[in-house]
Protein backbone atom coordinates (compact mmCIF):
# COMPACT_ATOMS: atom_id res chain seq x y z
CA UNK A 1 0.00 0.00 0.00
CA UNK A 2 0.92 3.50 -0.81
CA UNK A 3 1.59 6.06 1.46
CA UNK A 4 -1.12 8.10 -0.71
CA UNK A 5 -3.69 5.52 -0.09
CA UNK A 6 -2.59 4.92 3.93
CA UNK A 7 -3.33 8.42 3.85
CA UNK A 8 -6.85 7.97 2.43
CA UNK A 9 -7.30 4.96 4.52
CA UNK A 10 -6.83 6.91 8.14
CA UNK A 11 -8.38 9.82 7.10
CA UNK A 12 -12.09 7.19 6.07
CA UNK A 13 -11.11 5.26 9.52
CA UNK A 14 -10.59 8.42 11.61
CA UNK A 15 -13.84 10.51 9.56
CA UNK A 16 -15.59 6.65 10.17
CA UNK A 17 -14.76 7.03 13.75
CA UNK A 18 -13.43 2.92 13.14
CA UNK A 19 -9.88 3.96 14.08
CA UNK A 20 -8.85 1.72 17.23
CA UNK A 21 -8.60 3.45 20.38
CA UNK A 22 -9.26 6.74 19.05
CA UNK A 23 -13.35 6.76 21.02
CA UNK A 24 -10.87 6.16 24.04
CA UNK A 25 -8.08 8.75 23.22
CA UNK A 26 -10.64 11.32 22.63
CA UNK A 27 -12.47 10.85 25.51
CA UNK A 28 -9.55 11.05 27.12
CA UNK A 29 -8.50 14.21 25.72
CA UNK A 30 -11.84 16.03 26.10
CA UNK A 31 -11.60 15.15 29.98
CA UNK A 32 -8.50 16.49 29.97
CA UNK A 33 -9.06 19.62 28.29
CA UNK A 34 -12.19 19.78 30.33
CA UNK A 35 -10.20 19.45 33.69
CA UNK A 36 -7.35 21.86 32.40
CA UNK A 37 -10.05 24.42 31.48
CA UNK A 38 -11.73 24.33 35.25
CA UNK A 39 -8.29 24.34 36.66
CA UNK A 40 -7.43 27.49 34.91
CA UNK A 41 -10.61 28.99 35.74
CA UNK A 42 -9.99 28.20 39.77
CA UNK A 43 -6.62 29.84 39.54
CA UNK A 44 -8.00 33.01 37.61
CA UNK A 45 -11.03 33.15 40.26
CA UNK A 46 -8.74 32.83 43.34
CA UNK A 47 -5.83 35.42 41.60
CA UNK A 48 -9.17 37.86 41.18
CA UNK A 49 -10.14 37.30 45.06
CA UNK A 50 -6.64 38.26 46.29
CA UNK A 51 -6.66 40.97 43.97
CA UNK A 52 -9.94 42.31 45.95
CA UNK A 53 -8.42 41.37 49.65
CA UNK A 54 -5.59 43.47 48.62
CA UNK A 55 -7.90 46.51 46.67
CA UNK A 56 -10.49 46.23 50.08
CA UNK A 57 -7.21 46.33 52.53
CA UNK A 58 -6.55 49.54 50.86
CA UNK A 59 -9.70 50.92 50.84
CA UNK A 60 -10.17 50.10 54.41
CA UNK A 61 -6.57 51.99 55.07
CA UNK A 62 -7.87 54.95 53.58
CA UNK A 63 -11.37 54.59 55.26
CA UNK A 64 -9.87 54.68 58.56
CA UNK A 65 -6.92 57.58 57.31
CA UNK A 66 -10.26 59.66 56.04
CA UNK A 67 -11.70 59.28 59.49
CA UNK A 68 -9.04 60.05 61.35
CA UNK A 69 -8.19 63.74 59.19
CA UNK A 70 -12.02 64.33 59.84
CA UNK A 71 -11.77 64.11 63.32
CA UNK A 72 -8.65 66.46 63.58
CA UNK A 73 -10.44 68.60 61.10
CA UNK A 74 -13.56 68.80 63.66
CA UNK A 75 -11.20 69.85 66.59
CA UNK A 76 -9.43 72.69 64.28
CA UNK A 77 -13.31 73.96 63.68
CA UNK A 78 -13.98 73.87 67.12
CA UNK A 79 -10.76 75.39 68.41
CA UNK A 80 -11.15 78.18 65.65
CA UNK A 81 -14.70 78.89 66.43
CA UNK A 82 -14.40 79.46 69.59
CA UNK A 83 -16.23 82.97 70.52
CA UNK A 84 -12.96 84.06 72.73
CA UNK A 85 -10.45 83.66 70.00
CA UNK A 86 -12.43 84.95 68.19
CA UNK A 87 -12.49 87.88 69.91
CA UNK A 88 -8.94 87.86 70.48
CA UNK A 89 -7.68 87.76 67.10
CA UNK A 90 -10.37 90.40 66.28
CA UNK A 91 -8.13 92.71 68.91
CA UNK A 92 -5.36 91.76 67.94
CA UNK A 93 -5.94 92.93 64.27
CA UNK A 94 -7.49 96.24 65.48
CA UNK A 95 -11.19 95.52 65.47
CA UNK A 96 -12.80 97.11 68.41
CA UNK A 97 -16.37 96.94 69.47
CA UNK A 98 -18.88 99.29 67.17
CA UNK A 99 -20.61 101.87 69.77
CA UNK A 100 -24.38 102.58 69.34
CA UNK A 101 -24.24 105.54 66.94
CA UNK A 102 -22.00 103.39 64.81
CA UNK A 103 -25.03 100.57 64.08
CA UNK A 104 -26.98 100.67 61.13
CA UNK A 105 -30.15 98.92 61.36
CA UNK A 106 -31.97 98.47 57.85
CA UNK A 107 -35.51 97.50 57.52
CA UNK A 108 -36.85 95.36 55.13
């Protein structure tokens, strides 16, 4: 036989599905491509979740950095609102109390 018509003859066996072994092999195969597929899918699912640990660590970082500025910021309000230094600076920068004369009272 030729290798023309050995050609021929594996290529009717393996369209024929007649080939020895080759149900097997491709069963075979397909579970193995099926297994390789899910295994590639856990690692891409459990690279994602660390990726979100890491992304929610940070978030949780800045959360807590956020809260912390806010209350400094509140105890800067209150120590700038206060109605004595407020009064004080006023002095100091040459404001002095209005007398009655000085008042302007407009009506609507």
């Amino acid at each position: 036989m030729t290798t023309t018509a050995l050609t021929r003859v594996l290529r009717a066996e393996i369209l024929t599905g007649t080939v020895p072994g080759l149900k097997a092999w491709l069963v075979r195969a397909g579970c193995f491509g099926l297994c390789l597929t899910a295994a590639l899918f856990l690692v891409a699912v459990r690279l994602q979740a660390i990726r979100l640990r890491y992304e929610i660590n940070e978030l949780v970082r800045e959360k807590q950095a956020a809260a912390a500025r806010l209350s400094n910021l509140e105890v800067e309000r209150s120590a700038l609102g206060a109605s004595n230094r407020i009064e004080r600076e006023a002095r100091r920068l040459g404001f002095v109390v209005p007398g009655r004369d000085a008042v302007v009272v407009l009506s609507d």
